[in-house]
Protein backbone atom coordinates (compact mmCIF):
# COMPACT_ATOMS: atom_id res chain seq x y z
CA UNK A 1 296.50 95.42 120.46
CA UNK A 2 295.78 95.59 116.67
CA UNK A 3 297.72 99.16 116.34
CA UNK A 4 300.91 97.81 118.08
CA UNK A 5 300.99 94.34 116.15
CA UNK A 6 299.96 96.51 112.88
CA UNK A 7 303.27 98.49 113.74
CA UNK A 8 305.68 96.28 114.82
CA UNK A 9 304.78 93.94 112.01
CA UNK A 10 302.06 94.24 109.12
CA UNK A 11 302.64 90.80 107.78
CA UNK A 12 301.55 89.03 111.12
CA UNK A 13 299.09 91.65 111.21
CA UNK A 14 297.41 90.55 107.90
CA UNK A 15 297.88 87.08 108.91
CA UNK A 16 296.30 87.68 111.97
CA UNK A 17 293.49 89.18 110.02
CA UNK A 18 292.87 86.36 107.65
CA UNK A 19 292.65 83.76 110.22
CA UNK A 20 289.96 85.49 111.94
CA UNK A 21 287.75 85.81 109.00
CA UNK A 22 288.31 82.59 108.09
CA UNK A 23 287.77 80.89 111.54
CA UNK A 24 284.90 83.31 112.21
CA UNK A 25 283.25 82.09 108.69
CA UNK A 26 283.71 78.53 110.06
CA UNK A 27 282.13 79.52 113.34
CA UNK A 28 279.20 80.42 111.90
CA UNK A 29 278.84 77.14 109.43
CA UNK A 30 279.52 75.62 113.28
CA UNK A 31 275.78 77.86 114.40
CA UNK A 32 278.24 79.47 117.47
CA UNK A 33 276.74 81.87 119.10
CA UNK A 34 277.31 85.46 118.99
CA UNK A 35 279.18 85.65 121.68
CA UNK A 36 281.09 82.59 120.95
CA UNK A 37 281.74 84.00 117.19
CA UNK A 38 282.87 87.29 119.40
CA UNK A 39 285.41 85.15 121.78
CA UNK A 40 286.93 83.32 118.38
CA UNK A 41 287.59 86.12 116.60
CA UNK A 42 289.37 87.79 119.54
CA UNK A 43 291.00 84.78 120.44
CA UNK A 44 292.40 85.02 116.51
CA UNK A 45 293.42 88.09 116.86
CA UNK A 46 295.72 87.90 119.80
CA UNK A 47 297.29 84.52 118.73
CA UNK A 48 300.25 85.88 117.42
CA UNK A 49 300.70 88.68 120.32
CA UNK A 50 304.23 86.48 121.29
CA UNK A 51 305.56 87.67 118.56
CA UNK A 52 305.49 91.55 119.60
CA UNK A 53 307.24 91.09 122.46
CA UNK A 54 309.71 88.24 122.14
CA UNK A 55 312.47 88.24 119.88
């Protein structure tokens, strides 16, 4: 999913990048899990998958 947002749009691909450090870096100030640090960071990464597909 990361190839096809990085070529239908870098920008929202960056973004998409950012926010998952960021709310990954706040996951673990949080003490999530591993596998909860593993869920947020995927859930970051497909929050913008709308935008691929719908004008």
């Amino acid at each position: 999913m990361n190839e096809v947002l990085a070529n239908r749009d870098l920008s929202t691909y960056k973004h998409t990048l950012r926010v998952a450090q960021i709310a990954t870096a706040v996951g673990r100030e949080l003490d999530l899990s591993g596998e909860e640090l593993t869920i947020l960071e995927l859930g970051c990464l497909v929050h913008d998958i709308g935008k691929t597909a719908i004008p």
